[in-house]
C-alpha atoms as a PDB file:
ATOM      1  CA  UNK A   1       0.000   0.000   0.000  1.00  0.00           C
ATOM      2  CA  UNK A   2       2.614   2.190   0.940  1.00  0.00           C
ATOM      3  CA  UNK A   3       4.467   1.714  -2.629  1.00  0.00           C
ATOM      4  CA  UNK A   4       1.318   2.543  -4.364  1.00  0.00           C
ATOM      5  CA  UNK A   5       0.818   5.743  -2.450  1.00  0.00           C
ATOM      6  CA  UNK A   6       4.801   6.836  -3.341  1.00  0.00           C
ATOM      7  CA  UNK A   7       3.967   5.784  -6.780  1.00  0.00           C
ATOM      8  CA  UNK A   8       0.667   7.940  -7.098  1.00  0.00           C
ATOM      9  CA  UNK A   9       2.844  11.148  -5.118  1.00  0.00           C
ATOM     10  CA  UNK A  10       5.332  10.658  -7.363  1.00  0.00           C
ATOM     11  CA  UNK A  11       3.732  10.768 -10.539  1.00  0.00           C
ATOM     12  CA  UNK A  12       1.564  13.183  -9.313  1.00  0.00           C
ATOM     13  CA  UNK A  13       4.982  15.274  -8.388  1.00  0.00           C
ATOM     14  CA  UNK A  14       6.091  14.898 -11.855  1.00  0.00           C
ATOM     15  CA  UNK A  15       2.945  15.729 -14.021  1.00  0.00           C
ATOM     16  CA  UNK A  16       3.098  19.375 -11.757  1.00  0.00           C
ATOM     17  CA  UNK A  17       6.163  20.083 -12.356  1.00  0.00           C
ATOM     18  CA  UNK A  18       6.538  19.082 -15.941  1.00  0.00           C
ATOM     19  CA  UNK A  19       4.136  21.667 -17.325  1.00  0.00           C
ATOM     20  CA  UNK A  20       5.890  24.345 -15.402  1.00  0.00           C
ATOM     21  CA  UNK A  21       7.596  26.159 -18.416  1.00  0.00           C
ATOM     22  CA  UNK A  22       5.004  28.311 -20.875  1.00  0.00           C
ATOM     23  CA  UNK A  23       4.837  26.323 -24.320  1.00  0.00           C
ATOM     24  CA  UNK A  24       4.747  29.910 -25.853  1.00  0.00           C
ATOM     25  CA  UNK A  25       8.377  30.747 -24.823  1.00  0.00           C
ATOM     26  CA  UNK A  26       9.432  27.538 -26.807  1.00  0.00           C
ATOM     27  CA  UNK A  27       7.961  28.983 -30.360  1.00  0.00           C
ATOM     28  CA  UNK A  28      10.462  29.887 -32.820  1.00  0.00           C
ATOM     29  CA  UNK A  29       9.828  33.596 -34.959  1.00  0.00           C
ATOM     30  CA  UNK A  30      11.083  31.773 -38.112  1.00  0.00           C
ATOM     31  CA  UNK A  31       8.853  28.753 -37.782  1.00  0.00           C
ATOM     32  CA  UNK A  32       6.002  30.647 -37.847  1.00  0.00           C
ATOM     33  CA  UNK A  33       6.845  33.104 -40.411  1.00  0.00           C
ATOM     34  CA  UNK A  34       7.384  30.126 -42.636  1.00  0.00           C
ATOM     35  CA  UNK A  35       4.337  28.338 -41.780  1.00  0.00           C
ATOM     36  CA  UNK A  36       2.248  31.284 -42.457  1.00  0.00           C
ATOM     37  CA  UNK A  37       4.213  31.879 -46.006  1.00  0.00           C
ATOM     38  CA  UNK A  38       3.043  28.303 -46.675  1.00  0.00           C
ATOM     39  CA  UNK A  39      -0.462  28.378 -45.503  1.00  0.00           C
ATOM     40  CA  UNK A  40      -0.954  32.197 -47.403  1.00  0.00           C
ATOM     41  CA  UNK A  41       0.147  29.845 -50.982  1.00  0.00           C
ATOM     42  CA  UNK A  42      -2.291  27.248 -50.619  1.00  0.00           C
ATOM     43  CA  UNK A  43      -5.215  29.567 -50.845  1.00  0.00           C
ATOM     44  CA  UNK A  44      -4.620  30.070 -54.592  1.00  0.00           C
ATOM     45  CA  UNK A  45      -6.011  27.472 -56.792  1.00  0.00           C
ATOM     46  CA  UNK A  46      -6.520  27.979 -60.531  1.00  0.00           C
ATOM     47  CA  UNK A  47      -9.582  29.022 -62.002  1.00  0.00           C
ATOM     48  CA  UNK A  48     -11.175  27.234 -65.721  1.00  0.00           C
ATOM     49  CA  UNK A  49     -12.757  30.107 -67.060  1.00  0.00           C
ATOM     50  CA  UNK A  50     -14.060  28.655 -70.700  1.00  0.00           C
ATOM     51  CA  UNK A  51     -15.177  31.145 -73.528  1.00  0.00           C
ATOM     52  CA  UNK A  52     -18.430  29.641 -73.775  1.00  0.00           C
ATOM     53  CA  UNK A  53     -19.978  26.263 -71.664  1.00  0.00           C
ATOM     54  CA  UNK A  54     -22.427  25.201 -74.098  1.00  0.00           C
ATOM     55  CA  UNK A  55     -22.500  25.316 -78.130  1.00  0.00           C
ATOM     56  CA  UNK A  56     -25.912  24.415 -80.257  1.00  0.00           C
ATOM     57  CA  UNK A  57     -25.002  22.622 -83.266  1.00  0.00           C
ATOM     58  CA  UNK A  58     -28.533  23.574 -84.738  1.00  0.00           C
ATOM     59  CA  UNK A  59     -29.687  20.495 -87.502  1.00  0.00           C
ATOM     60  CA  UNK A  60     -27.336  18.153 -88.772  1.00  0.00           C
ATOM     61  CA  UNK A  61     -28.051  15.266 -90.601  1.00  0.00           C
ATOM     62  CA  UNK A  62     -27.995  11.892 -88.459  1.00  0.00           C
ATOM     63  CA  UNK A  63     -24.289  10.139 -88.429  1.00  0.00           C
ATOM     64  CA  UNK A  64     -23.250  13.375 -89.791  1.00  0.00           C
ATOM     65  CA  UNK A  65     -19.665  14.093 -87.465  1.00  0.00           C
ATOM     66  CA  UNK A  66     -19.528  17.468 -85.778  1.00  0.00           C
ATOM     67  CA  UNK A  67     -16.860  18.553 -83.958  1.00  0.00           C
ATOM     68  CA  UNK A  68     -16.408  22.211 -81.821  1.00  0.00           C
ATOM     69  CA  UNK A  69     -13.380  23.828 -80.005  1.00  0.00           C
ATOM     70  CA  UNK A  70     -14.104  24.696 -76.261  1.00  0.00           C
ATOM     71  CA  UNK A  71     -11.560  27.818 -75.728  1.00  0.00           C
ATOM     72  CA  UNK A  72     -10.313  28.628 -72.328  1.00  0.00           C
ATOM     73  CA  UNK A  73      -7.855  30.715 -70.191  1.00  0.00           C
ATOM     74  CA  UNK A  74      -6.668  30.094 -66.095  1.00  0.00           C
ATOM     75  CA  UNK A  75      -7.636  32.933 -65.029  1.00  0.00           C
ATOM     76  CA  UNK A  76      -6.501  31.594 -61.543  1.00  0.00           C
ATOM     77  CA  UNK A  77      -3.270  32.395 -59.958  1.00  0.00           C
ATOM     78  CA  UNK A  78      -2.008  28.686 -59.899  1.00  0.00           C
ATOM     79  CA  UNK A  79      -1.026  26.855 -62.514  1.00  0.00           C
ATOM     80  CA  UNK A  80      -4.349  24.541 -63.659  1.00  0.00           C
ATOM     81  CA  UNK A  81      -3.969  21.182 -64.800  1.00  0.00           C
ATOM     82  CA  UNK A  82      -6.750  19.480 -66.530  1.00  0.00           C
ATOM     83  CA  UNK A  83      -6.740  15.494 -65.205  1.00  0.00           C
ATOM     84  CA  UNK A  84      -9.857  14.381 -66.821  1.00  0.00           C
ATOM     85  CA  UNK A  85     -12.328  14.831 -69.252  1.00  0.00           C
ATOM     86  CA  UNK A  86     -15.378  12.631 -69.957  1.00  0.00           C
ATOM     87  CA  UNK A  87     -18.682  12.568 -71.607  1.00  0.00           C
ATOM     88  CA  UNK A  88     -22.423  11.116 -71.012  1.00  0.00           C
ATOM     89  CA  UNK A  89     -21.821   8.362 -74.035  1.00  0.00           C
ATOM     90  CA  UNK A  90     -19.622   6.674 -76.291  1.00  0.00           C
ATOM     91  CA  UNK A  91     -20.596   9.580 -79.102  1.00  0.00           C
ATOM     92  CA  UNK A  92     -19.221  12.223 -77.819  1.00  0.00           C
ATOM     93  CA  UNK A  93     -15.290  12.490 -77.627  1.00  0.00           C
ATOM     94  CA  UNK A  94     -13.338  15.281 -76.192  1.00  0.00           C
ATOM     95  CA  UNK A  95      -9.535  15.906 -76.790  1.00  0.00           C
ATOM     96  CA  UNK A  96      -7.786  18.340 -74.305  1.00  0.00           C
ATOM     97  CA  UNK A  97      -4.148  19.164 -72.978  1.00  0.00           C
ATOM     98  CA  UNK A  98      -3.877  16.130 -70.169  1.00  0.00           C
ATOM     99  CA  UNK A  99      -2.096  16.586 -67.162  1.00  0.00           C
ATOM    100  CA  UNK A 100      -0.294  19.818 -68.717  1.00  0.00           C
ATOM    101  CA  UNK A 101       0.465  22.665 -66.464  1.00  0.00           C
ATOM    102  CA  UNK A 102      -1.566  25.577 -67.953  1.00  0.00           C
ATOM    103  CA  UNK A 103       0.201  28.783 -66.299  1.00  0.00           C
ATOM    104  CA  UNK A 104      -1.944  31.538 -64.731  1.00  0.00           C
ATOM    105  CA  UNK A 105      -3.638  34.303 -67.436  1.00  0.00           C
ATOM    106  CA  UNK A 106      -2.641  31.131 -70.360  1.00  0.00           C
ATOM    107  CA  UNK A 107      -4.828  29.311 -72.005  1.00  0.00           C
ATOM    108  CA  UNK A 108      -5.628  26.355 -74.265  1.00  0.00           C
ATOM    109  CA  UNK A 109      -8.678  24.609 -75.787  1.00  0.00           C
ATOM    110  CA  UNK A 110     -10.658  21.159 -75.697  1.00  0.00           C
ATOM    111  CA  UNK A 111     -12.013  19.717 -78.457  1.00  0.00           C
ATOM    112  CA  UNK A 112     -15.218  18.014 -78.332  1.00  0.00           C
ATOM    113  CA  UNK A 113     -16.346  15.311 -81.402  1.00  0.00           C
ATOM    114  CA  UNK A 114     -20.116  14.237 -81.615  1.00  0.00           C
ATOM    115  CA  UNK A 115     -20.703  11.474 -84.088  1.00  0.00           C
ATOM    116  CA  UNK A 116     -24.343  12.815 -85.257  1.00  0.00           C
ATOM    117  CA  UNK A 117     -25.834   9.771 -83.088  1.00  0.00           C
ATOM    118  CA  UNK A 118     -29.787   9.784 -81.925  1.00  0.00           C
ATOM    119  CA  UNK A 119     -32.523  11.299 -83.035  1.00  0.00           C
ATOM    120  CA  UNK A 120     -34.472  14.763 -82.596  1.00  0.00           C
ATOM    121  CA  UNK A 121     -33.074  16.947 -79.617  1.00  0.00           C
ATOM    122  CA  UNK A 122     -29.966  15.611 -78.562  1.00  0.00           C
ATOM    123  CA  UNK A 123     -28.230  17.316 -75.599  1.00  0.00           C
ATOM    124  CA  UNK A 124     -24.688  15.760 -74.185  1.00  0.00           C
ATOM    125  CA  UNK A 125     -22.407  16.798 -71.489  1.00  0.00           C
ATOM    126  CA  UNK A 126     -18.576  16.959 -71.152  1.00  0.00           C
ATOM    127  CA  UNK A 127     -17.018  16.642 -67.477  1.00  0.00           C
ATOM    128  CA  UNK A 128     -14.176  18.344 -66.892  1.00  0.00           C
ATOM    129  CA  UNK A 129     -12.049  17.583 -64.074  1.00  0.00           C
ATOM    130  CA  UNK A 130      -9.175  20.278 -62.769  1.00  0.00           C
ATOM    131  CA  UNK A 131      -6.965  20.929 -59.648  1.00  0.00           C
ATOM    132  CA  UNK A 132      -9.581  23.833 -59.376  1.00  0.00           C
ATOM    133  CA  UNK A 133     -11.325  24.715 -56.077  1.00  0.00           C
ATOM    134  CA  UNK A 134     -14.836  23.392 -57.300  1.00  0.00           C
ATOM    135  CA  UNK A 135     -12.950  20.063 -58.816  1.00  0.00           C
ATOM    136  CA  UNK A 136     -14.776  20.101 -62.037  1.00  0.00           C
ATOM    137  CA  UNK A 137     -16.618  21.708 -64.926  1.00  0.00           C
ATOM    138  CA  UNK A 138     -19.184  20.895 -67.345  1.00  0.00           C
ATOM    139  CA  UNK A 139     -19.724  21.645 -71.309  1.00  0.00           C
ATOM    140  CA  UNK A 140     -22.754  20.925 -73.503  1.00  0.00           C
ATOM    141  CA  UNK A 141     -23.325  20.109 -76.649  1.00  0.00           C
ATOM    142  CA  UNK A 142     -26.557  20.283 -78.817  1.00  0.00           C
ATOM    143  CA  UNK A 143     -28.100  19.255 -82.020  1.00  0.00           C
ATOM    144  CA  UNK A 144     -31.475  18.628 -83.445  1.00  0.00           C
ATOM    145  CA  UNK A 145     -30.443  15.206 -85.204  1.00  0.00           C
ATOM    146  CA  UNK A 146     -32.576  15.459 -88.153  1.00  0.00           C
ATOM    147  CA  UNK A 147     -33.489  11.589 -89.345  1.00  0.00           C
ATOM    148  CA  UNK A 148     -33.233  10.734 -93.126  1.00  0.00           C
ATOM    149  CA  UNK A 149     -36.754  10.475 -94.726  1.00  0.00           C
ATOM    150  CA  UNK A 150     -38.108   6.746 -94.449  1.00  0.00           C
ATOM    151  CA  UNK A 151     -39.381   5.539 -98.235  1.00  0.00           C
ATOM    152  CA  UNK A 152     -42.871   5.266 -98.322  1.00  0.00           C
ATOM    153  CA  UNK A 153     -43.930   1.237 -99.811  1.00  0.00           C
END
């Protein structure tokens, strides 16, 4: 009993006196100057900023290829870098700068092929993904997909 009552004083002794010294004093000037430097540049992200987000291809003939160019500009103050880009089907095909660092007030383009599938209104979309702040971006395409006139028998 008498060991676990020196025990108990003792580390009671020691968890006192440890936390004697302020944890302020211990801070070094030039550790936080630096850590605020650091935090102050990862606030800046790039910003996708395209032209135009959606482009009517009015009629076209059905299976008739279309293709349009999507211009845009980071008009962030990072550098952007476009990972990704996909669409809502198989007929719609975009072509873009992948994984290419795309320096602030630059810009590029991304080309988007539609194949003339469907029929009447046809409306697709084009998912962009980016190191931006909102992650990603979306383009649309349209056409009224006229069908070819059926023989009448």
């Amino acid at each position: 009993m008498k060991k676990g009552i020196l025990m108990i004083a003792a580390l009671g002794t020691m968890v006192f006196t440890s936390c004697k010294d302020d944890a302020s004093s211990k801070v070094k000037a030039e550790n936080v100057e630096t850590a605020a430097e650091r935090d102050a540049q990862d606030v800046y992200y790039p910003e996708l900023t395209f032209e135009e987000s959606e482009f009517d291809f009015g009629n076209i003939a059905q299976n008739a290829p279309q293709e349009h160019v999507f211009k845009f500009t980071n008009t962030g103050k990072a550098p952007l870098v476009i990972t990704n880009a996909t669409s809502t089907c198989g007929c719609t095909v975009p072509t873009y700068p992948k994984n290419e660092s795309i320096a602030p007030g630059e810009g590029g383009e991304m080309l988007v092929k539609f194949n003339g599938a469907g029929q009447g209104q046809v409306t697709k979309t084009v998912t962009v993904t980016a190191n931006t702040e909102k992650g990603t971006e979306l383009l649309r395409i349209k056409a009224f997909v006229e069908t070819p006139a059926t023989p009448a028998g």
